[in-house]
Protein backbone atom coordinates (compact mmCIF):
# COMPACT_ATOMS: atom_id res chain seq x y z
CA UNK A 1 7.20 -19.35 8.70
CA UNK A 2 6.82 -19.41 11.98
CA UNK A 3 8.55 -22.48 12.63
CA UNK A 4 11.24 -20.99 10.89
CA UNK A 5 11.71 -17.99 13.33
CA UNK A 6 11.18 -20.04 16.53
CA UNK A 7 13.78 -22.64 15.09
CA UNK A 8 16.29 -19.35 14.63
CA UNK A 9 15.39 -17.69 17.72
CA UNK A 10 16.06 -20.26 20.08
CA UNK A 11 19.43 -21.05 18.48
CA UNK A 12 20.44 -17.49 18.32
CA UNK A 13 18.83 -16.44 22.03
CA UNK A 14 18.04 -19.69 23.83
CA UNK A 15 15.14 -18.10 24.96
CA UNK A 16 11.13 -17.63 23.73
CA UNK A 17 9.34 -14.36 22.51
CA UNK A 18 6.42 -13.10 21.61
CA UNK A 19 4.69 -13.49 18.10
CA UNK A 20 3.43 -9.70 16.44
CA UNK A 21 2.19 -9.58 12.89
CA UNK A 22 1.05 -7.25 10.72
CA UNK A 23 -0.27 -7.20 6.66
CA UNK A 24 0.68 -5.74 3.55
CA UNK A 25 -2.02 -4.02 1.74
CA UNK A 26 -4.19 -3.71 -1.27
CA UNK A 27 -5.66 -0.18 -2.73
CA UNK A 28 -8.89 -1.29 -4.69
CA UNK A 29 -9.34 2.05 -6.09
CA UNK A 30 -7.71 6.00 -5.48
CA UNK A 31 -4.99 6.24 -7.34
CA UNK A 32 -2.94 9.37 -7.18
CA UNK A 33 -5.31 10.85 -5.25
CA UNK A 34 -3.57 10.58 -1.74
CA UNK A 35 -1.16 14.13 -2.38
CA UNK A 36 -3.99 15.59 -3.90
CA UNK A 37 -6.05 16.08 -0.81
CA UNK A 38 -8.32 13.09 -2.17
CA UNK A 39 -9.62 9.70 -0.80
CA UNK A 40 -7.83 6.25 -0.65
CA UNK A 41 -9.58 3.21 -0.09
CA UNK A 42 -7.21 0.31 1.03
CA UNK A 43 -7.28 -3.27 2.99
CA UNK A 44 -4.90 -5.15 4.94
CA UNK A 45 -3.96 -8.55 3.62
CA UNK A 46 -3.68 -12.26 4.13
CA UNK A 47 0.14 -11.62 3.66
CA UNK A 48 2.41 -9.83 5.31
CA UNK A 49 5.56 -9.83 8.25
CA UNK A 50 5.82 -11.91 11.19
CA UNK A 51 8.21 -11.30 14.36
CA UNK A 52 9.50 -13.24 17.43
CA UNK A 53 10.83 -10.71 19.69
CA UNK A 54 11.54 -10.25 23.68
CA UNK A 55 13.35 -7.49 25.32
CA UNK A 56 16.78 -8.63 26.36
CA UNK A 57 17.48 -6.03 29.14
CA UNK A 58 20.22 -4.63 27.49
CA UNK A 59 20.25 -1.10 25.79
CA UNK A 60 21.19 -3.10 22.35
CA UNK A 61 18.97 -4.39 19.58
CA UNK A 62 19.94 -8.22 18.06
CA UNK A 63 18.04 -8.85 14.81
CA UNK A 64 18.23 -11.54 12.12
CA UNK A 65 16.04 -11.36 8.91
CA UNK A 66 15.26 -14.88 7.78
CA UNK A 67 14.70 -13.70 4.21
CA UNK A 68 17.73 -11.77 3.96
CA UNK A 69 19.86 -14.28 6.10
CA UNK A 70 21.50 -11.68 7.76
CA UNK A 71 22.08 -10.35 11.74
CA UNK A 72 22.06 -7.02 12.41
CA UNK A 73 23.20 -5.34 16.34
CA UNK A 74 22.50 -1.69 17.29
CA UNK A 75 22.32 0.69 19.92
CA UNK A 76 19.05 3.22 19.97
CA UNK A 77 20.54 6.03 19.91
CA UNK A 78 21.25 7.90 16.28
CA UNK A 79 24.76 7.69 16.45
CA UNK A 80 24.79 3.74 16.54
CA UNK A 81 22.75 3.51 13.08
CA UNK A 82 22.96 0.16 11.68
CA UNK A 83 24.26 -0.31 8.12
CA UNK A 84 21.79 -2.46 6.39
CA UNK A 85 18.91 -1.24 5.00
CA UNK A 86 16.19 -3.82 6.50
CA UNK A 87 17.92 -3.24 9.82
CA UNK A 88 17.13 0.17 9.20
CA UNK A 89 13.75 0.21 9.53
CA UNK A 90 13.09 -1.38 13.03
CA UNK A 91 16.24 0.80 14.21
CA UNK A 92 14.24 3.88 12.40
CA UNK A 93 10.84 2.50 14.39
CA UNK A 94 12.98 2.75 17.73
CA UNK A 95 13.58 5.62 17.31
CA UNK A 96 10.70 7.44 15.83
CA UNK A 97 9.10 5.86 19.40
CA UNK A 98 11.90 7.22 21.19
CA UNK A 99 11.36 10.71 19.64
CA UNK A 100 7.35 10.60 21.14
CA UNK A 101 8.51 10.36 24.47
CA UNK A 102 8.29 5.90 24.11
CA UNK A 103 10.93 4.85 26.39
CA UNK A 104 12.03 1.24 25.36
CA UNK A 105 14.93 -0.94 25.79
CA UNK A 106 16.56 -3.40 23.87
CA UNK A 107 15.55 -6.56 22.72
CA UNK A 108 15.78 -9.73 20.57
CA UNK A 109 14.24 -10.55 17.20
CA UNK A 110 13.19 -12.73 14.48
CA UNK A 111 11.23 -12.02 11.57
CA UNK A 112 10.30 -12.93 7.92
CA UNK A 113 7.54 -12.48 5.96
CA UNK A 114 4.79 -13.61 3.01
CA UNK A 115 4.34 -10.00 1.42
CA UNK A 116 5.96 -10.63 -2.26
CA UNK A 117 8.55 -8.03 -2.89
CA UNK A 118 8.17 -5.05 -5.38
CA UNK A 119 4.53 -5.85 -6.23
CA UNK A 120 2.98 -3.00 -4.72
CA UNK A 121 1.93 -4.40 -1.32
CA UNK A 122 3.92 -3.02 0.81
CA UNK A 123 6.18 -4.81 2.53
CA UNK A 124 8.22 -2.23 4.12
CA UNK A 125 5.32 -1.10 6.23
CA UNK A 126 4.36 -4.10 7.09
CA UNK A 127 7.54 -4.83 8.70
CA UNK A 128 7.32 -0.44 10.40
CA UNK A 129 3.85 -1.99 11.91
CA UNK A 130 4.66 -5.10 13.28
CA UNK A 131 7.47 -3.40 15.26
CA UNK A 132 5.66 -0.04 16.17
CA UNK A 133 2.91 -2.51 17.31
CA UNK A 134 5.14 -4.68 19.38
CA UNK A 135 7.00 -2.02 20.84
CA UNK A 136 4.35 -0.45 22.30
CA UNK A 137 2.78 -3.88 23.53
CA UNK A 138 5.65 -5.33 25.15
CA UNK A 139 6.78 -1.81 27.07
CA UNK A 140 3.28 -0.69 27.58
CA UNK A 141 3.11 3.07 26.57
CA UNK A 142 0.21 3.69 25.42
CA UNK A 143 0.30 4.90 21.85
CA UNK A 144 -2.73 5.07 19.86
CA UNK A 145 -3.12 3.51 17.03
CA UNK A 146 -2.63 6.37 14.35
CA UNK A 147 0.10 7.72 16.33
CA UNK A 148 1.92 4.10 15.33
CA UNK A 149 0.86 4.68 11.60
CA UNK A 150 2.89 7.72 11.76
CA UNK A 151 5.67 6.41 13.53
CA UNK A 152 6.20 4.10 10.48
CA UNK A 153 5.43 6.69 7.82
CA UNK A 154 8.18 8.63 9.85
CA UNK A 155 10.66 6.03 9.67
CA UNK A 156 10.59 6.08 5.61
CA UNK A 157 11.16 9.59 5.56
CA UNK A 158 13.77 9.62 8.10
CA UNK A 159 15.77 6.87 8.22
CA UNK A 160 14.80 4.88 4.31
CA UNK A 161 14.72 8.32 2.31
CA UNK A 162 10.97 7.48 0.84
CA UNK A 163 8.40 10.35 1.37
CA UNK A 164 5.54 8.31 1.40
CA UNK A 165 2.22 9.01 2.60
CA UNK A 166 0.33 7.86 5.21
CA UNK A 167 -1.81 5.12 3.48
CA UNK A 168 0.43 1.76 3.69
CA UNK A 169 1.04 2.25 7.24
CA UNK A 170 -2.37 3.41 7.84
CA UNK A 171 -3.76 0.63 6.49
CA UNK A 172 -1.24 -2.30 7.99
CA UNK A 173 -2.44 -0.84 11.70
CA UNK A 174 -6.15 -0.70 10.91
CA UNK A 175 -6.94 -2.87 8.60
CA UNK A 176 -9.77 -5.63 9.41
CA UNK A 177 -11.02 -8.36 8.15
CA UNK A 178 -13.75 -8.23 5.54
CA UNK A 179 -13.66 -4.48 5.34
CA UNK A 180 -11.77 -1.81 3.26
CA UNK A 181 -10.67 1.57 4.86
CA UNK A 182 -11.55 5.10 3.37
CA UNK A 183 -8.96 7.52 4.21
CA UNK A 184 -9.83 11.37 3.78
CA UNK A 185 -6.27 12.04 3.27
CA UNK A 186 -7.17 15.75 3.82
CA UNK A 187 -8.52 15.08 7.36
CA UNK A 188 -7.34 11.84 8.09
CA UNK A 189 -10.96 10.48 8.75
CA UNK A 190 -12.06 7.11 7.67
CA UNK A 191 -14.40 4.86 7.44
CA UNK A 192 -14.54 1.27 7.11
CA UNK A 193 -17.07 -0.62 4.30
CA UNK A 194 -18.19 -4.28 3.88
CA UNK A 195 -15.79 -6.11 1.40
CA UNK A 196 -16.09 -9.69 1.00
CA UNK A 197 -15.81 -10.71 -2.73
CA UNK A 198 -16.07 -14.40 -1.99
CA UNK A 199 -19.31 -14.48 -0.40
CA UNK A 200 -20.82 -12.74 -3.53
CA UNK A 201 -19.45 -14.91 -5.64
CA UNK A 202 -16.00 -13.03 -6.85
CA UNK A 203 -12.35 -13.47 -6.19
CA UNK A 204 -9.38 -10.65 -5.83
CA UNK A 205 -6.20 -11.64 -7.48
CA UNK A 206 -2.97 -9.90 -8.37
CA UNK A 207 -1.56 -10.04 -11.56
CA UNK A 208 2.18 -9.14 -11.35
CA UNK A 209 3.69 -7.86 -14.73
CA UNK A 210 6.94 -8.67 -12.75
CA UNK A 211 8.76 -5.88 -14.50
CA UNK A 212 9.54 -2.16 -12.82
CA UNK A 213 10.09 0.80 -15.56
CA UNK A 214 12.73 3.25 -14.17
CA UNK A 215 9.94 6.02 -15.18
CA UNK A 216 8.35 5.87 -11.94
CA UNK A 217 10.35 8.21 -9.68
CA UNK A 218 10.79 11.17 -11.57
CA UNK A 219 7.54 11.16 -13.55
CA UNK A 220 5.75 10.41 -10.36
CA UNK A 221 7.58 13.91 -9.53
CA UNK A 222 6.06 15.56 -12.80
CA UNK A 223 3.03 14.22 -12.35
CA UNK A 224 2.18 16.42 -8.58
CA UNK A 225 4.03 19.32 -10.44
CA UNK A 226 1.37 19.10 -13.03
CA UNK A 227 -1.59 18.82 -9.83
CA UNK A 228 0.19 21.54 -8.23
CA UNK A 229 -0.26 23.52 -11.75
CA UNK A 230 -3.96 23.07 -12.39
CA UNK A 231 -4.67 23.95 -8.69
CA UNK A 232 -2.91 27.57 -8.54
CA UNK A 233 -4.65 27.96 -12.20
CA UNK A 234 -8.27 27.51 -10.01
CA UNK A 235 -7.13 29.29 -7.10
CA UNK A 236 -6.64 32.48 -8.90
CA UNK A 237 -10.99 32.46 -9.49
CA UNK A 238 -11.56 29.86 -7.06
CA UNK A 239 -9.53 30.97 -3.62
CA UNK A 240 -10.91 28.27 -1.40
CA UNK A 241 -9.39 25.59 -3.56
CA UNK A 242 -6.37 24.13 -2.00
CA UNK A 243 -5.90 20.43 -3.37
CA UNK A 244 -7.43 19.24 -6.90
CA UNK A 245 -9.91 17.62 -4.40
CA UNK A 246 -11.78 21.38 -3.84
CA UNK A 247 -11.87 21.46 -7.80
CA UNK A 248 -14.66 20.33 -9.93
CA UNK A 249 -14.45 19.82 -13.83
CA UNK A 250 -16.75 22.91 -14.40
CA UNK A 251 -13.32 24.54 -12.53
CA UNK A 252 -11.20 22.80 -14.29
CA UNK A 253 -12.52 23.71 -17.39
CA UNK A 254 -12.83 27.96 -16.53
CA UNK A 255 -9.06 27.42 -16.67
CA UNK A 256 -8.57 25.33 -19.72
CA UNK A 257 -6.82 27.95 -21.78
CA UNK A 258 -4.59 28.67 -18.67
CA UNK A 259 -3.06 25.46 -18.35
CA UNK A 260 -1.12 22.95 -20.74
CA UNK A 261 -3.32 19.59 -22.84
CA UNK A 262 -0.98 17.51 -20.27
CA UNK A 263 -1.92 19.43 -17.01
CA UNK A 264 -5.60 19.26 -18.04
CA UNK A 265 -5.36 15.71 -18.52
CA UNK A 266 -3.84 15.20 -15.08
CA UNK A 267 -6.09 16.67 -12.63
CA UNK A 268 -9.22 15.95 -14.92
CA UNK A 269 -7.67 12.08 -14.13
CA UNK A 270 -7.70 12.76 -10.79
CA UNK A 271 -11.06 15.23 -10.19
CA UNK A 272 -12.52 11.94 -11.90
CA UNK A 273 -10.85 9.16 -9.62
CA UNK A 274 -11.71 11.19 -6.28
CA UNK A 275 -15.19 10.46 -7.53
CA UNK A 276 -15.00 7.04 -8.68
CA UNK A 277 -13.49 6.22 -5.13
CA UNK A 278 -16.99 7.47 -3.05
CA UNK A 279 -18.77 5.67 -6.08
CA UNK A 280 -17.41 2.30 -5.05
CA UNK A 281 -17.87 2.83 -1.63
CA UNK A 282 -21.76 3.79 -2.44
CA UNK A 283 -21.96 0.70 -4.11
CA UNK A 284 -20.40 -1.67 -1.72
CA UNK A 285 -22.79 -0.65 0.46
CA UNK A 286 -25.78 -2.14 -1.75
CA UNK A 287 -23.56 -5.12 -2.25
CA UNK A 288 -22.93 -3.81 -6.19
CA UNK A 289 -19.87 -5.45 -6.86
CA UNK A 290 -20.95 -5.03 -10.99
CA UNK A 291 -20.67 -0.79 -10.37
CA UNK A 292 -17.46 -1.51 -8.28
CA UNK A 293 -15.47 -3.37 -11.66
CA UNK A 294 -17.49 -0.97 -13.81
CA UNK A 295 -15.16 2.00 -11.85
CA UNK A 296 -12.00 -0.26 -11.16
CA UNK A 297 -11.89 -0.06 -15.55
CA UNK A 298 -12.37 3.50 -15.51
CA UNK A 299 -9.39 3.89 -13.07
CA UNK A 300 -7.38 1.86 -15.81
CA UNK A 301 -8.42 4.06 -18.58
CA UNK A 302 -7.57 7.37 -16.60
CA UNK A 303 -4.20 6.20 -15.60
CA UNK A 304 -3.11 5.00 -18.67
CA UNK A 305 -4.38 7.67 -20.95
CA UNK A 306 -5.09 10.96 -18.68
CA UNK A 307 -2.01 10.09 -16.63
CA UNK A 308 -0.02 8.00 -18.34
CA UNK A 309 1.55 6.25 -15.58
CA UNK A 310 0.30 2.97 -16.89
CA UNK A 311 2.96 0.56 -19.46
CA UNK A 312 2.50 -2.10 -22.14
CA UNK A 313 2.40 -4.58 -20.09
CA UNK A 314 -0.24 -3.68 -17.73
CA UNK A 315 -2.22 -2.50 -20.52
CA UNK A 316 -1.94 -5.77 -21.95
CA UNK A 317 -3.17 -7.23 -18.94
CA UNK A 318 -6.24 -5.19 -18.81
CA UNK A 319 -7.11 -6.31 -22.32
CA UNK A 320 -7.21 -9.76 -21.14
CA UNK A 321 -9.20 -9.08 -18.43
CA UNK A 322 -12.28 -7.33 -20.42
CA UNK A 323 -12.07 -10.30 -23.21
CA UNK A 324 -12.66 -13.10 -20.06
CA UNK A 325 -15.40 -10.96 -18.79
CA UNK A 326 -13.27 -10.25 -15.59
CA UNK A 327 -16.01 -7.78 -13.67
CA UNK A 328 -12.98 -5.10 -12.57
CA UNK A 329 -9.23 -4.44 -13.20
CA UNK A 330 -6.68 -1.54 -13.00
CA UNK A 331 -3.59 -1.11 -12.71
CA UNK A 332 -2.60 -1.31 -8.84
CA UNK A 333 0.02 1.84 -7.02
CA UNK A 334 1.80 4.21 -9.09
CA UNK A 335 1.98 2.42 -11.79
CA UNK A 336 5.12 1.65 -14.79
CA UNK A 337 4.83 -1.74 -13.39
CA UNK A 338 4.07 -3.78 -10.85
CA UNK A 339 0.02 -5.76 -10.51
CA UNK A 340 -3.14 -5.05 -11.89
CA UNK A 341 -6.00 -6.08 -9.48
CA UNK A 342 -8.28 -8.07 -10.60
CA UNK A 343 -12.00 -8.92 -9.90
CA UNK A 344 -13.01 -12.13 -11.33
CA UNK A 345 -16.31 -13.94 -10.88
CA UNK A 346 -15.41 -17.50 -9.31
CA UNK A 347 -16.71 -18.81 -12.69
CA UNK A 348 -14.28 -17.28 -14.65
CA UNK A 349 -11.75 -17.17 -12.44
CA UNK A 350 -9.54 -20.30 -14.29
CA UNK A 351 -10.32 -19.67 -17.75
CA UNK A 352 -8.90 -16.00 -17.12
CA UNK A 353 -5.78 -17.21 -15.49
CA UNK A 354 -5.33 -19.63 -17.85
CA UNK A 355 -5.36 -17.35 -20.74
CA UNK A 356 -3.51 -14.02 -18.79
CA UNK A 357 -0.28 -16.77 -18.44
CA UNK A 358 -0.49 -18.20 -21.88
CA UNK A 359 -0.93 -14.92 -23.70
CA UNK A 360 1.62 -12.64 -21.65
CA UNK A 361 3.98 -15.17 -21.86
CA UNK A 362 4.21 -15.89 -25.57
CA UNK A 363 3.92 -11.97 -26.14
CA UNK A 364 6.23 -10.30 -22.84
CA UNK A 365 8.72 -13.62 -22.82
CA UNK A 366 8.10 -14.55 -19.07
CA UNK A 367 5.02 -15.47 -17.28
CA UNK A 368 3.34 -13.09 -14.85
CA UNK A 369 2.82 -13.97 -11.07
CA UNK A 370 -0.50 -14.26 -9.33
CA UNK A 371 -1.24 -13.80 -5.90
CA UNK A 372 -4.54 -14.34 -4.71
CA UNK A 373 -5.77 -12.26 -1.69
CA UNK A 374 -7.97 -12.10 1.09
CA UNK A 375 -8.94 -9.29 3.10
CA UNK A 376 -7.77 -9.57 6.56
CA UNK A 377 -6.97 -8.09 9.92
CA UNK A 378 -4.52 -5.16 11.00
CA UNK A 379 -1.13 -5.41 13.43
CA UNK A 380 -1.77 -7.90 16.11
CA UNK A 381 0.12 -9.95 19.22
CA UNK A 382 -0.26 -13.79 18.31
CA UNK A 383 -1.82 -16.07 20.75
């Protein structure tokens, strides 16, 4: 890859940059729970995008995407917009840096990247990170890291149209190497724990179901109407509670004649997967990776039948996984598609790949894709 971009770079620019990288992401477990005042706990990847790029002393941007062969030029000012959506984002990083008082000029880049589209890693912030990082390398100001998190989340709400939350881009900055991240996504404090499957013995890998339900947009809309529900149910006896993450089930249960069998299910889904989330980290701490698969199962179960945001496929997946004796899987992001993460003892690791391709394929009519991954280290400047 990064052959590639110094190949393009030179022939476009005739010049050299400056290498910046940073990872798409995994969540191992806290689903759902990020808009509901809960706990995430994600890792950066061994995956992810990677960007030659040198200011050009101009007040214009000149960018070519490898993977989407294409060349993009813009000013950095709103009016000059570019047209193309990837072109978007590093023009919607400019200015989001702009906005906090970054002053930058323009500048010439290359990039491509390793994070596999639409299976829930995260691509798009991957690319936000590498250039918020860069940006504020090569012009010096002096941003702090969470401050460039936000600069990317602000760029999908501003200039891509997604109101995301802060995790992906959270999680591309700080991510490091043998470690997942918890994010109070009430406070915004976090803490990192000790994750390294391979040394005990286990693998992470990816299942992709490689198919996308068109569900996911507007029932990820019901689904926080639903939260929303339950929680002004508990405030009326319960003032203090202002996300399902104040909420207990004792709470949840004072109100169960107050609220609908579907907004029950929802917030008892996510009361219970708040929990789950400090239950892995407890156990990752005594190196328990059998308690950790043990709660990545019971995520499954919740999202497929509390909150329903899981599909046949994934389902069928799961199956698979308990009859190898795979230690943990769940469905992976917001679900109606997309991975289940898996953790597989390194014993069973073939056997369960072997039979997850064989069997989805003669039932789904297409094979699934696998991506194995390795915890690794946040935005960077290449040596």
């Amino acid at each position: 890859m990064k052959e590639k971009i110094s190949k393009k770079f030179e022939e476009l620019f005739h010049t050299t940059g400056s290498f910046y990288t940073s990872p798409g992401r995994i969540n191992l477990i806290g689903e759902h729970t990020d808009y509901n005042g809960g706990f995430v706990f994600p890792g950066a990847i061994d995956k992810g995008m990677l960007a030659e790029i040198k200011p050009n002393g101009t007040s214009k941007v000149r960018a070519f995407s490898i993977d989407m062969d294409d060349y993009a030029e813009f000013g950095l000012t709103e009016e000059e917009a570019p047209k193309a959506s990837w072109a978007r984002y590093i023009f919607g990083v400019c200015r989001e840096t702009i906005k906090r008082g970054g002053h930058i000029e323009g500048f010439d880049t290359v990039f491509a990247g390793d994070v596999p589209l639409g299976a829930g890693m995260s691509s798009s912030a991957a690319l936000e990170s590498t250039y918020a990082f860069a940006l504020n390398d090569l012009f010096g100001l002096n941003i702090d890291k969470f401050e460039l998190a936000k600069i990317g989340q602000s760029t999908e709400h501003n200039y891509c149209g997604v109101n995301c939350g802060i995790m992906d881009q959270f999680a591309s900055v700080f991510g490091q190497k043998g470690h997942l991240i918890r994010l109070d996504c009430r406070s915004l404090e976090y803490k990192y724990f000790p994750f390294d499957p391979e040394a005990a013995g286990y693998k992470l890998v990816l299942l992709d179901s490689v198919v996308k339900h068109e569900l996911a947009s507007s029932a990820y809309n019901k689904r926080r109407q639903s939260c929303e529900s339950v929680v002004a149910a508990i405030k009326r006896n319960h003032p203090e509670v202002e996300y399902l993450r104040d909420a207990n089930m004792e709470m949840l249960n004072e109100v169960k004649a107050d609220v609908s069998a579907e907004d029950y299910m929802r917030a008892e889904y996510v009361i219970e997967e708040i929990q789950r989330v400090l239950d892995v980290c407890d156990a990752l701490e005594k190196g328990d990776y059998e308690t950790v698969g043990e709660k990545m199962y019971g995520t499954h179960y919740g999202m497929s039948k509390l909150y329903e945001v899981s599909c046949e496929e994934l389902d069928f997946l799961n199956d698979i996984a308990k009859e190898c004796g795979v230690t943990g899987s769940r469905v992976m992001g917001g679900g109606f598609g997309g991975c289940t993460i898996n953790l597989v003892k390194a014993d069973k690791y073939e056997a369960f790949v072997e039979k997850a391709f064989a069997e989805y394929t003669k039932k789904f009519g297409h094979a699934p894709k696998l991506y194995d991954v390795v915890i690794s280290d946040g935005a960077r400047r290449l040596a």
